[in-house]
C-alpha atoms as a PDB file:
ATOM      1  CA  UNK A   1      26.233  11.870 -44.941  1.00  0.00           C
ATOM      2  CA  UNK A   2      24.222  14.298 -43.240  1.00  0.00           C
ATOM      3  CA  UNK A   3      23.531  10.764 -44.012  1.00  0.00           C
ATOM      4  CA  UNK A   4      25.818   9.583 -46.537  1.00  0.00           C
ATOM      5  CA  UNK A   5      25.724  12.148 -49.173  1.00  0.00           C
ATOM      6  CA  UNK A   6      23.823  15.058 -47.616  1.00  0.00           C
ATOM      7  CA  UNK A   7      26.085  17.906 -46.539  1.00  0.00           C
ATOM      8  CA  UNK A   8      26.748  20.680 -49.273  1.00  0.00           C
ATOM      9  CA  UNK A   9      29.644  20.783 -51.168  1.00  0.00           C
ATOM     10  CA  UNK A  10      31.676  23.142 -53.462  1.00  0.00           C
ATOM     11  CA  UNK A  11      33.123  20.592 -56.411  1.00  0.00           C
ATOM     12  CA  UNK A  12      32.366  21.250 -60.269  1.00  0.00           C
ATOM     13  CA  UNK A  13      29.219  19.286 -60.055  1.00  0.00           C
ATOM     14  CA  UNK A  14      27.314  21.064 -57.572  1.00  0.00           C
ATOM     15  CA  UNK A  15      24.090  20.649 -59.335  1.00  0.00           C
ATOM     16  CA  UNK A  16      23.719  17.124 -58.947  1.00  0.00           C
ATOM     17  CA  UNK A  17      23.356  17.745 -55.001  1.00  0.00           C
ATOM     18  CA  UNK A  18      20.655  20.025 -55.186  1.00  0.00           C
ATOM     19  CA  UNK A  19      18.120  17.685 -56.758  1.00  0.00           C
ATOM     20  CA  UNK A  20      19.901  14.894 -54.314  1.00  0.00           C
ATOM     21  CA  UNK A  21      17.279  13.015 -52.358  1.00  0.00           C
ATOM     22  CA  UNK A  22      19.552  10.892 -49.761  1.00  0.00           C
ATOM     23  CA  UNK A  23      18.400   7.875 -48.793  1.00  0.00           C
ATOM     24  CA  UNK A  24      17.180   7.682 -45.122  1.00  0.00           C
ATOM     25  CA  UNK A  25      19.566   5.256 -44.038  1.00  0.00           C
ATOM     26  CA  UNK A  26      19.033   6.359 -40.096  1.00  0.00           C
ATOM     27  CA  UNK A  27      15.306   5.207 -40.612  1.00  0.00           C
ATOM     28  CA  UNK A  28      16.213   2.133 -42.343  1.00  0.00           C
ATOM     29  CA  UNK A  29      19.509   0.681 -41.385  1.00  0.00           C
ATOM     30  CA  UNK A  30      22.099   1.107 -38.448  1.00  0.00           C
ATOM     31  CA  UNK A  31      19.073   3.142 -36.409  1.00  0.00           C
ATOM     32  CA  UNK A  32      21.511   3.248 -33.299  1.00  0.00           C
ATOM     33  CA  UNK A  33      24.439   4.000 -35.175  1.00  0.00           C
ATOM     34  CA  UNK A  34      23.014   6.933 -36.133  1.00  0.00           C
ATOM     35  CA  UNK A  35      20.958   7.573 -33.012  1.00  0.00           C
ATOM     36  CA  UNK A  36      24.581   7.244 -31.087  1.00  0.00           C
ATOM     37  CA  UNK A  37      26.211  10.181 -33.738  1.00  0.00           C
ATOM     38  CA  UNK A  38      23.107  12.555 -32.796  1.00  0.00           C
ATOM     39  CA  UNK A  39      23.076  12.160 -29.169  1.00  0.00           C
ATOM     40  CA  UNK A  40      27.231  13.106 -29.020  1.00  0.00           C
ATOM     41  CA  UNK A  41      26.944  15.608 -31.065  1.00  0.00           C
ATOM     42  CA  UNK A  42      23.377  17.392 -29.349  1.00  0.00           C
ATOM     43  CA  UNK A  43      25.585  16.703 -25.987  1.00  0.00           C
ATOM     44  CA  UNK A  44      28.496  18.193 -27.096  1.00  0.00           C
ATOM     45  CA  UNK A  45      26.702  21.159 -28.227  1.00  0.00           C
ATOM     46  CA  UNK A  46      25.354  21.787 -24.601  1.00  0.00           C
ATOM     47  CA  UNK A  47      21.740  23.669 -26.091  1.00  0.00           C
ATOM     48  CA  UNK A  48      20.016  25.725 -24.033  1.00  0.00           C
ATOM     49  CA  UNK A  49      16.518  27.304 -23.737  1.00  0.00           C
ATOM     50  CA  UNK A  50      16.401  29.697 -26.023  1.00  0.00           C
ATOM     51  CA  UNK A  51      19.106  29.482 -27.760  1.00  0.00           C
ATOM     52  CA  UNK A  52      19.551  30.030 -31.871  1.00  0.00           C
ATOM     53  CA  UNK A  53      20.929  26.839 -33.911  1.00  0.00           C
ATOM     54  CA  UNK A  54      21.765  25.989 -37.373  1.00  0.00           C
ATOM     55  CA  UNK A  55      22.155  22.548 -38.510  1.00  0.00           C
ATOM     56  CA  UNK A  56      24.331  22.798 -41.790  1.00  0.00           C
ATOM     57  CA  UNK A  57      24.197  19.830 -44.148  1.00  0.00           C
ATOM     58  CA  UNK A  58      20.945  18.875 -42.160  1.00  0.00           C
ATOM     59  CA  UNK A  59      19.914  16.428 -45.100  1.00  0.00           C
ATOM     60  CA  UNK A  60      16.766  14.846 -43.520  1.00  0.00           C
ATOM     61  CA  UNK A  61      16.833  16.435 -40.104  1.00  0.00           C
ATOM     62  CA  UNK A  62      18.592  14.070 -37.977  1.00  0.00           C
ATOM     63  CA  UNK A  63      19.817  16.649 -36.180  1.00  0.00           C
ATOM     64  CA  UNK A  64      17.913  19.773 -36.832  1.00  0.00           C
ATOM     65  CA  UNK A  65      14.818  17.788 -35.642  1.00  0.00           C
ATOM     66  CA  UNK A  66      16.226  16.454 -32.077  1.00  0.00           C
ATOM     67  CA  UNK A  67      17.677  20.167 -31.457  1.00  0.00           C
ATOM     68  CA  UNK A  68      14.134  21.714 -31.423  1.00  0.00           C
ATOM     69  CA  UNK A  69      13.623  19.360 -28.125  1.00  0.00           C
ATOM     70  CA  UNK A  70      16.552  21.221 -26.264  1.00  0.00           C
ATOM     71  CA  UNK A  71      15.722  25.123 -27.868  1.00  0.00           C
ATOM     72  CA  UNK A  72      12.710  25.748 -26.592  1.00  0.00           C
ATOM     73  CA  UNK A  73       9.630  28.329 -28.194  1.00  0.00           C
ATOM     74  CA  UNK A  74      12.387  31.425 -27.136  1.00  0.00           C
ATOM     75  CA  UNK A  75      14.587  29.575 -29.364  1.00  0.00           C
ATOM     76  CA  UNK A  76      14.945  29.047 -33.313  1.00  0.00           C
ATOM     77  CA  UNK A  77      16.600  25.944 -35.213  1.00  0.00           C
ATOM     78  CA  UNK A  78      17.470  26.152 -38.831  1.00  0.00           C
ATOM     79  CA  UNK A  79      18.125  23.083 -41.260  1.00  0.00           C
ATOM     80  CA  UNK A  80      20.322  24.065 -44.459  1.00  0.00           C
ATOM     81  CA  UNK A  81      21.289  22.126 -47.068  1.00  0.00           C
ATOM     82  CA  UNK A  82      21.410  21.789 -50.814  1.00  0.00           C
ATOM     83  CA  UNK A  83      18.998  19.162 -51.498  1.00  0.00           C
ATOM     84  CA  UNK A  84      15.525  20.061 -51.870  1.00  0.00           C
ATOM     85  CA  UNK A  85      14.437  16.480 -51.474  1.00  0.00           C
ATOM     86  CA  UNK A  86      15.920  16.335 -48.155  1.00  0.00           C
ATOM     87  CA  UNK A  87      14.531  19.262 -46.691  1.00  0.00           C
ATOM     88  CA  UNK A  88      11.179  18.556 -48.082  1.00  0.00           C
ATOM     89  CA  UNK A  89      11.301  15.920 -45.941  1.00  0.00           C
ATOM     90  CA  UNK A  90      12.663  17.518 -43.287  1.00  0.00           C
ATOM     91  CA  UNK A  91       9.723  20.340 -42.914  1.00  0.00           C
ATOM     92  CA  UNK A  92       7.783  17.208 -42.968  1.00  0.00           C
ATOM     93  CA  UNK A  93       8.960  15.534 -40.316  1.00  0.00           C
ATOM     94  CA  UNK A  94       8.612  19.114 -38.558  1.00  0.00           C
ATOM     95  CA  UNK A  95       5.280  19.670 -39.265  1.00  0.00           C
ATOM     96  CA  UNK A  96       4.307  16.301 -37.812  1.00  0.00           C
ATOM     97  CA  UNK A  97       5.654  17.341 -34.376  1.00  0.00           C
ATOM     98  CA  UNK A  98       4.219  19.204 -31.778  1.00  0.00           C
ATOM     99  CA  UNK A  99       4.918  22.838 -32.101  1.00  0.00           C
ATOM    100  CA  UNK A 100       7.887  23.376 -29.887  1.00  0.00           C
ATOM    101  CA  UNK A 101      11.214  25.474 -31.574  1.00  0.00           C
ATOM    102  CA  UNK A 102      10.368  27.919 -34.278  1.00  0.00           C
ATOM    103  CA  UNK A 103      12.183  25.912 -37.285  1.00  0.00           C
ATOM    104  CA  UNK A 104      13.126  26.755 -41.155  1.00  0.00           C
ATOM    105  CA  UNK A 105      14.477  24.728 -43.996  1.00  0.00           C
ATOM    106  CA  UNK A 106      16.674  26.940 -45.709  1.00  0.00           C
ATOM    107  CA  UNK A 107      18.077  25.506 -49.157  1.00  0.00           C
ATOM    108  CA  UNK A 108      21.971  26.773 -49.187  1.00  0.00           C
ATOM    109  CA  UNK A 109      25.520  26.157 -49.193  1.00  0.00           C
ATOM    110  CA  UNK A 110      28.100  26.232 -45.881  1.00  0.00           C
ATOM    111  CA  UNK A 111      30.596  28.218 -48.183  1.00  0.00           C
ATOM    112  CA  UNK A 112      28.131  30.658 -48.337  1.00  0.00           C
ATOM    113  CA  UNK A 113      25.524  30.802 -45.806  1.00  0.00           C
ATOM    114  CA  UNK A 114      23.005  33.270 -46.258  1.00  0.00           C
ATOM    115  CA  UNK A 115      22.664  34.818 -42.889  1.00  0.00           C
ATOM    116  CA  UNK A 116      23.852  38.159 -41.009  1.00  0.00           C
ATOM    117  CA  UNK A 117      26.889  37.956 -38.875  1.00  0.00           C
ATOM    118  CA  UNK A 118      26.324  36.781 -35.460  1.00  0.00           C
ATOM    119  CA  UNK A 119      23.030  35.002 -35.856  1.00  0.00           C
ATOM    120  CA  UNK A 120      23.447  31.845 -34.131  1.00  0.00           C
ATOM    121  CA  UNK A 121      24.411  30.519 -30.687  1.00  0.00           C
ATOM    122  CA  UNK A 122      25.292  26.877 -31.784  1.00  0.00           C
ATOM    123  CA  UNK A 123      25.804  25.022 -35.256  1.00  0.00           C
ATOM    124  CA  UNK A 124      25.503  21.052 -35.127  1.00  0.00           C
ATOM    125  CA  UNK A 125      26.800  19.223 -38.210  1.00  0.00           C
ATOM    126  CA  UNK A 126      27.412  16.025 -39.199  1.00  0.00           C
ATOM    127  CA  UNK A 127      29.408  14.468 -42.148  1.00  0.00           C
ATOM    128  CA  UNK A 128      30.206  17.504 -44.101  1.00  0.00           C
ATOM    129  CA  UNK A 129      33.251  19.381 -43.965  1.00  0.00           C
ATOM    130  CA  UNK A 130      35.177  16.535 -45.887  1.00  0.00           C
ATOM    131  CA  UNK A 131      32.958  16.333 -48.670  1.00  0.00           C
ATOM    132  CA  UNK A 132      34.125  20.263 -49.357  1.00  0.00           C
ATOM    133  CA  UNK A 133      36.905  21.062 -51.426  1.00  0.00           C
ATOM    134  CA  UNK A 134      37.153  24.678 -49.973  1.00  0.00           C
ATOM    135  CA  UNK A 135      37.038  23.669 -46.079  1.00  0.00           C
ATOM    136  CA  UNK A 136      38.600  26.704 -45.092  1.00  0.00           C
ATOM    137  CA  UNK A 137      35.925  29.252 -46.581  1.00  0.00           C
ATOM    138  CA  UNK A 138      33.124  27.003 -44.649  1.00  0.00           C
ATOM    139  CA  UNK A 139      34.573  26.985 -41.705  1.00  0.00           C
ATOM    140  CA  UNK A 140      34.838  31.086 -41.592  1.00  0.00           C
ATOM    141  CA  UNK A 141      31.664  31.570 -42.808  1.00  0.00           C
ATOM    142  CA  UNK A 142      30.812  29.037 -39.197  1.00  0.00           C
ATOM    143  CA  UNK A 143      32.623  32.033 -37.553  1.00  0.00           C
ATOM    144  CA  UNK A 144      30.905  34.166 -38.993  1.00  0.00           C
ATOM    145  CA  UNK A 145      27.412  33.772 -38.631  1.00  0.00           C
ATOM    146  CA  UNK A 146      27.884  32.617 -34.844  1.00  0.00           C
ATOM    147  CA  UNK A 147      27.937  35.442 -32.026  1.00  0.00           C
ATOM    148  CA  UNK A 148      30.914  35.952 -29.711  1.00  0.00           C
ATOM    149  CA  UNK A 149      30.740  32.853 -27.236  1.00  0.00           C
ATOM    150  CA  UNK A 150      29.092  30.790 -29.635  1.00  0.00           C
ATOM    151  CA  UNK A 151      30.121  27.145 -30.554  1.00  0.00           C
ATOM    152  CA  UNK A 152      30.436  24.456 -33.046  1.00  0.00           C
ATOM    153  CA  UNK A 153      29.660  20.713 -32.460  1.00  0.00           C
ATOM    154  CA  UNK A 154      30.780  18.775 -35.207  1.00  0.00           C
ATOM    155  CA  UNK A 155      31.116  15.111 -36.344  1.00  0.00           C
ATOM    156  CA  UNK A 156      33.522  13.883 -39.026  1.00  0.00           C
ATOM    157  CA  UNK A 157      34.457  10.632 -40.906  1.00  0.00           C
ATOM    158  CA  UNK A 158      37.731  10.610 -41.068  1.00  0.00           C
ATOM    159  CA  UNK A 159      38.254   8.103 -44.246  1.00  0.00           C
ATOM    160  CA  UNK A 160      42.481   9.435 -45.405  1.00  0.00           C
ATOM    161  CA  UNK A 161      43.402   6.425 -42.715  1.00  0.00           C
ATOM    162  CA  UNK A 162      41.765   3.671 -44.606  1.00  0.00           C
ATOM    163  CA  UNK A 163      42.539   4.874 -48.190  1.00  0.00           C
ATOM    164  CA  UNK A 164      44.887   2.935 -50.654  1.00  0.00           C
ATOM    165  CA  UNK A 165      46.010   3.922 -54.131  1.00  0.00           C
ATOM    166  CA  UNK A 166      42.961   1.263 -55.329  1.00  0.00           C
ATOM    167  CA  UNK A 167      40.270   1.694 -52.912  1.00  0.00           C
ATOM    168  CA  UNK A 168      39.374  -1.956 -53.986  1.00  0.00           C
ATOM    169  CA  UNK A 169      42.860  -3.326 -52.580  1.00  0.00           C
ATOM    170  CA  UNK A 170      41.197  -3.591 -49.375  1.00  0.00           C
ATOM    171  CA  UNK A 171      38.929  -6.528 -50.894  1.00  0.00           C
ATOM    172  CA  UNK A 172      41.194  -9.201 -50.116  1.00  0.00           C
ATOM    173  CA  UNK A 173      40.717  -8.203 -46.529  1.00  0.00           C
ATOM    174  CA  UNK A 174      37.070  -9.518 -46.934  1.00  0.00           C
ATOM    175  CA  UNK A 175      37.055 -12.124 -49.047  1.00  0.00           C
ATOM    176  CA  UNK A 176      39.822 -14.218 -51.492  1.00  0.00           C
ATOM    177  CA  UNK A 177      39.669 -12.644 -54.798  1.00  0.00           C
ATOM    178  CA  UNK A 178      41.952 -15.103 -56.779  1.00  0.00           C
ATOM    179  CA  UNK A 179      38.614 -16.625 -58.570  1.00  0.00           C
ATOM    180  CA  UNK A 180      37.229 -13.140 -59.729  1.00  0.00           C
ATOM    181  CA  UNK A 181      40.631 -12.173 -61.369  1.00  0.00           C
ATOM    182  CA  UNK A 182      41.708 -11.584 -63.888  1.00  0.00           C
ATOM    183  CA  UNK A 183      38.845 -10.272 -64.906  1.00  0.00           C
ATOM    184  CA  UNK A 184      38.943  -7.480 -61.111  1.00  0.00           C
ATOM    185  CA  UNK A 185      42.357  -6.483 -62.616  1.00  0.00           C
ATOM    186  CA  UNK A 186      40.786  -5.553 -66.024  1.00  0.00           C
ATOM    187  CA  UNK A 187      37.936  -3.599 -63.991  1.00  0.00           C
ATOM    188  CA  UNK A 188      40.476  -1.542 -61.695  1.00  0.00           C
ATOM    189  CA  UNK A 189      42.226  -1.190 -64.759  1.00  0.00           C
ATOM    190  CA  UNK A 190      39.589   0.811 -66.703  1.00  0.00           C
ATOM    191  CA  UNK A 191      38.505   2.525 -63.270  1.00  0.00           C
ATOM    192  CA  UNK A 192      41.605   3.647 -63.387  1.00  0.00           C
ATOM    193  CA  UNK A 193      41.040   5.525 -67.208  1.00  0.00           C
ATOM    194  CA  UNK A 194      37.471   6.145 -66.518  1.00  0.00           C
ATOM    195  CA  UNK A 195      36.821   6.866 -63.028  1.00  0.00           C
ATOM    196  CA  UNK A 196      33.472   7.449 -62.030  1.00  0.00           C
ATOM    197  CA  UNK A 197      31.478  10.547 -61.697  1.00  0.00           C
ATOM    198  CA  UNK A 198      31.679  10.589 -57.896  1.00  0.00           C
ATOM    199  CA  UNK A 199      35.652  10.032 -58.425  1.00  0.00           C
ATOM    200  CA  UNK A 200      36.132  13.906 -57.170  1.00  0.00           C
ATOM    201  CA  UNK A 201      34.231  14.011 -54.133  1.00  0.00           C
ATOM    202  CA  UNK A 202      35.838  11.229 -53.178  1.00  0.00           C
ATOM    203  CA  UNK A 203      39.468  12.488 -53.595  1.00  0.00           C
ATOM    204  CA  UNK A 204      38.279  15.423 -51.657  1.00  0.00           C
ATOM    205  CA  UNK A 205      36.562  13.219 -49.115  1.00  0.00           C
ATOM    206  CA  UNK A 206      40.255  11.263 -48.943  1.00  0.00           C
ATOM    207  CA  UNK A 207      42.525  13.884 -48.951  1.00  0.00           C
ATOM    208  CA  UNK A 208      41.229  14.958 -45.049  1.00  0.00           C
ATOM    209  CA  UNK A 209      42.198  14.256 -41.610  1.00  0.00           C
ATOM    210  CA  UNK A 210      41.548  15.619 -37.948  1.00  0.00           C
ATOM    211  CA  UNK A 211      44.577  17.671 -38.243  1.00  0.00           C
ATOM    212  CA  UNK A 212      43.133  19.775 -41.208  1.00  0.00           C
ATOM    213  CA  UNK A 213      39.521  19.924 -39.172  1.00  0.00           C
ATOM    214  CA  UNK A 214      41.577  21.702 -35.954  1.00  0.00           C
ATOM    215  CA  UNK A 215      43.781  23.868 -38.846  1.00  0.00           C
ATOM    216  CA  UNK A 216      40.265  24.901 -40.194  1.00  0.00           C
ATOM    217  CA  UNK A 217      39.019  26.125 -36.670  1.00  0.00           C
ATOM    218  CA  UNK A 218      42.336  27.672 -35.762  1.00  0.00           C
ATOM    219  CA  UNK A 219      43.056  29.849 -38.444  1.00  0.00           C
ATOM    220  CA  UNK A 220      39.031  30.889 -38.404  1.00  0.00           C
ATOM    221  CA  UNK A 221      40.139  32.784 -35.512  1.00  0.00           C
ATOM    222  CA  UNK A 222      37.557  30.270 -33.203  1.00  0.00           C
ATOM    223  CA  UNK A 223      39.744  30.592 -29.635  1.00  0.00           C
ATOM    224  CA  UNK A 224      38.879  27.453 -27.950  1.00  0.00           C
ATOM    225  CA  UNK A 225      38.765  23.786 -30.210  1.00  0.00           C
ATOM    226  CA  UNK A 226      38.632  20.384 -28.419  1.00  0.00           C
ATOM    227  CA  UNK A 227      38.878  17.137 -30.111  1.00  0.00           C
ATOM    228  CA  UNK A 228      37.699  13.921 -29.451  1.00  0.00           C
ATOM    229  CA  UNK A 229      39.725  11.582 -31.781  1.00  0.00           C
ATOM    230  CA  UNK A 230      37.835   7.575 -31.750  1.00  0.00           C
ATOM    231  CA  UNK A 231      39.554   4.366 -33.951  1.00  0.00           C
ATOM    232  CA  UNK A 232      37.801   1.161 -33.775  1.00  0.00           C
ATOM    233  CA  UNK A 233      38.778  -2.076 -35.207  1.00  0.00           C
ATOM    234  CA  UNK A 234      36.062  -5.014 -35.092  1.00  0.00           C
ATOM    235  CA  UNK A 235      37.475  -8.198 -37.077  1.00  0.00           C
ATOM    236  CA  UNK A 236      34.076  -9.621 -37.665  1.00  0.00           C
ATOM    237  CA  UNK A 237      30.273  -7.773 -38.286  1.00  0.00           C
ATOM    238  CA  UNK A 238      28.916  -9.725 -40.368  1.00  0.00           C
ATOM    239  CA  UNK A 239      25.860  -9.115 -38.760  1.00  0.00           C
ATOM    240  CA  UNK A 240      25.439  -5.772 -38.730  1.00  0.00           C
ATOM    241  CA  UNK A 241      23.076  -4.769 -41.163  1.00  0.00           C
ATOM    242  CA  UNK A 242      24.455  -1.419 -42.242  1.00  0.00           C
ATOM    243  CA  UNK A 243      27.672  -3.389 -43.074  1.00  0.00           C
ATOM    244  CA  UNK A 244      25.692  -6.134 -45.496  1.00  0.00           C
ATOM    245  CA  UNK A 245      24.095  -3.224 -47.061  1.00  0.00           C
ATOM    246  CA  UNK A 246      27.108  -1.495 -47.550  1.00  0.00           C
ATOM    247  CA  UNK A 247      28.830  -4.547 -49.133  1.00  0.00           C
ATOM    248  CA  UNK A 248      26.569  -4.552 -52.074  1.00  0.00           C
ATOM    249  CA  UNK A 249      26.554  -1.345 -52.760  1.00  0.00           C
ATOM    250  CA  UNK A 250      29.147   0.932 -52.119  1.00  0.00           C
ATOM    251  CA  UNK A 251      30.826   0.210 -55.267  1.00  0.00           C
ATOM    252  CA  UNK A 252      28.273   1.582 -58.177  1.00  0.00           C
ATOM    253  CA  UNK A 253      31.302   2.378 -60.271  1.00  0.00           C
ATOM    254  CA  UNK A 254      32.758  -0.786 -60.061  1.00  0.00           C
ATOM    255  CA  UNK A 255      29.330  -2.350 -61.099  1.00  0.00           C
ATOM    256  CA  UNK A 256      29.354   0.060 -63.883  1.00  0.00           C
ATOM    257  CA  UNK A 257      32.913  -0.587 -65.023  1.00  0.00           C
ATOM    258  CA  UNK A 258      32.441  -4.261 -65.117  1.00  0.00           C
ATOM    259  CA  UNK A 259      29.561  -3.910 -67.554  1.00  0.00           C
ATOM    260  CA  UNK A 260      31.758  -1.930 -69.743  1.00  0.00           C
ATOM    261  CA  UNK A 261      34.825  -4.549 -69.403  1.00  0.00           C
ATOM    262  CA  UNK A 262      32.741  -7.679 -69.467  1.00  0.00           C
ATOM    263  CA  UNK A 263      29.717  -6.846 -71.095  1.00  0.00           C
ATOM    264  CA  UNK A 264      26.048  -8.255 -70.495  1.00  0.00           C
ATOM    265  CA  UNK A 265      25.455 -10.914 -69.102  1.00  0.00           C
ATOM    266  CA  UNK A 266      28.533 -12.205 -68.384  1.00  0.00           C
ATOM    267  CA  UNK A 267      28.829  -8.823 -65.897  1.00  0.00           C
ATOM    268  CA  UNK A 268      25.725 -10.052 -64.393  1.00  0.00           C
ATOM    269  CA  UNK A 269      27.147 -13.185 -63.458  1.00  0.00           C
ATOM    270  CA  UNK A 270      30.186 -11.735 -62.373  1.00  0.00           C
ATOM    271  CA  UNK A 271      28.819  -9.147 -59.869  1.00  0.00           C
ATOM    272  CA  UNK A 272      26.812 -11.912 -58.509  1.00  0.00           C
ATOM    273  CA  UNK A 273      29.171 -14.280 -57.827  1.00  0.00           C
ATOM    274  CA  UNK A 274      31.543 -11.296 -56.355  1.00  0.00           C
ATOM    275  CA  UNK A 275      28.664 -10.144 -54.323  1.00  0.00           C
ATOM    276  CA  UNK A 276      27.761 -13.700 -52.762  1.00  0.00           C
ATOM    277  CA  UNK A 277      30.945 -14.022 -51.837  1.00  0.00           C
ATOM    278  CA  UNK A 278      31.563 -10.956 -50.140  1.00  0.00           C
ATOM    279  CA  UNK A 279      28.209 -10.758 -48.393  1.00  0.00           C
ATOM    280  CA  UNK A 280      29.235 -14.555 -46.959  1.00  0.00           C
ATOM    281  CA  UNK A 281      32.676 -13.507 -45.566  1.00  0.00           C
ATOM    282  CA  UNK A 282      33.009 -12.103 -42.169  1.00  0.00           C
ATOM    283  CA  UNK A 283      34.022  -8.331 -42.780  1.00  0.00           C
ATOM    284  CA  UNK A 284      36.545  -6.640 -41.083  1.00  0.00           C
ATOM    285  CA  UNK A 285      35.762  -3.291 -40.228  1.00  0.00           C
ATOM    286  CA  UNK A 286      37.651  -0.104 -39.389  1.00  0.00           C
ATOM    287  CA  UNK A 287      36.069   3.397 -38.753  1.00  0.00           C
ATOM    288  CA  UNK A 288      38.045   6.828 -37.945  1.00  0.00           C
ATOM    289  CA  UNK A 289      36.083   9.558 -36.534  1.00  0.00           C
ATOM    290  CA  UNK A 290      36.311  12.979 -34.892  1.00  0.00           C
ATOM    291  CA  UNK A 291      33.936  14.892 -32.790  1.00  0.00           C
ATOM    292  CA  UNK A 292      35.289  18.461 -32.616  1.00  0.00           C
ATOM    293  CA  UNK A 293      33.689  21.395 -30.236  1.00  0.00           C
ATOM    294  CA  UNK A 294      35.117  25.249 -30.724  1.00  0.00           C
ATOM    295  CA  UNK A 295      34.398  28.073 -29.299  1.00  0.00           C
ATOM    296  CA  UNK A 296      34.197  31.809 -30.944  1.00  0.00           C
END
């Protein structure tokens, strides 16, 4: 997302991720996670002296930041994304540094980036095409804006693998719900009728896969795409702190529907018995991704 929820996206609600401040979960959990995703992606993108990049989705400059390092003063580096929170930040962070690469903050959107054809020698992203229901359009406007001989490094969750009819199913992988139902099946149950406001994104988010990222590139007319395709399977991180983070709360809805099923306090109770339980159970983990490189 960059981050979790940082790249731009094209859905109905499009204003909600302009006044989006994303958390800095690279500064406060899962540092080398995070640290790992930048350094493949900066390698991948082989930078140069000089050269002219755009970091699209750059939420709070993960990426944009570490670039200026590789670009040189002959070069330029760019940060775009929706969220003026984020790139407040970002220009922060930039102004703190050492003056090195020229940089901007530029507040846009990838379906429609507001530059001339042929400005850029590399774009770095991270964790944005599959928030965006209109892929396609993104990744020509990528083609676009790049000059002949240019490339894209990208990174992508790829979450379709790991998604069930109820994303909750995969619960009982973590901990034994018997005690918390039936009163889970009455939550699911009005998820179900009232899904949450995020509900959209993530159907877009779901309904992706590496073989629609290479499609993308293809028919952009990009004439060289490599993929590096990565599943991993660890049975138990329970102590990785990203993970007990993300155990509490990924699942806002789900907090939201029990207070509307249950009511106060017994919600309360609920969610805190459901949380203790999860956060004590080992926690099976399994993460998709897909590092793609093309060439215009």
């Amino acid at each position: 997302m960059g981050g979790w929820w940082t790249g731009p996206t094209g859905s109905a609600n499009r204003e909600k991720w302009a006044t989006f401040d994303p958390l800095p979960q690279e500064d406060r959990h899962g540092q080398d996670h995070y640290r790992a995703l930048r350094d493949q992606i900066l390698d991948h993108a082989q930078l140069r002296t000089g050269d002219r990049v755009l970091d699209v989705g750059a939420g709070r400059g993960l990426l944009a930041l570490a670039a200026r390092r590789s670009a040189g003063v002959g070069g330029l580096v760019v940060a775009l994304d929706l969220s003026h929170g984020a790139l407040r930040v970002c220009r922060e962070r930039a102004a703190s540094e050492e003056p090195a690469t020229p940089f901007q903050a530029v507040v846009g959107d990838a379906t429609h980036l507001p530059f001339a054809p042929g400005t850029f020698d590399v774009i770095v992203m991270r964790s944005v095409l599959l928030y965006l229901p209109n892929r396609e359009l993104a990744v020509q406007e990528l083609h676009r804006v790049l000059r002949p001989g240019g490339r894209v490094s990208a990174f992508e969750p790829i979450w379709r693998h790991h998604a069930g009819p109820n994303e909750y199913e995969s619960w009982v992988e973590v901990v034994d719900m018997t005690p918390f139902q039936p009163n889970h099946d009455r939550i699911v149950a009005h998820l179900g009728r009232h899904p949450p406001d995020d509900n959209a994104d993530r159907v877009v988010a779901r309904a992706f896969d590496e073989r629609d990222l290479v499609r993308s590139f293809v028919a952009a007319g990009f004439r060289a795409v490599d993929l590096d395709y990565r599943y991993r399977y660890t049975a138990d991180v329970a102590d990785d702190p990203l993970v007990r983070v993300k155990q509490v709360q990924d699942a806002p809805g789900y907090a939201a529907a029990a207070r509307a099923v249950l009511g106060e306090p017994a919600a309360a109770a609920y969610l805190g018995r459901l949380t203790a339980a999860r956060s004590a159970a080992p926690f099976p983990s399994a993460t998709t991704q897909a590092f793609l490189v093309a060439r215009r």
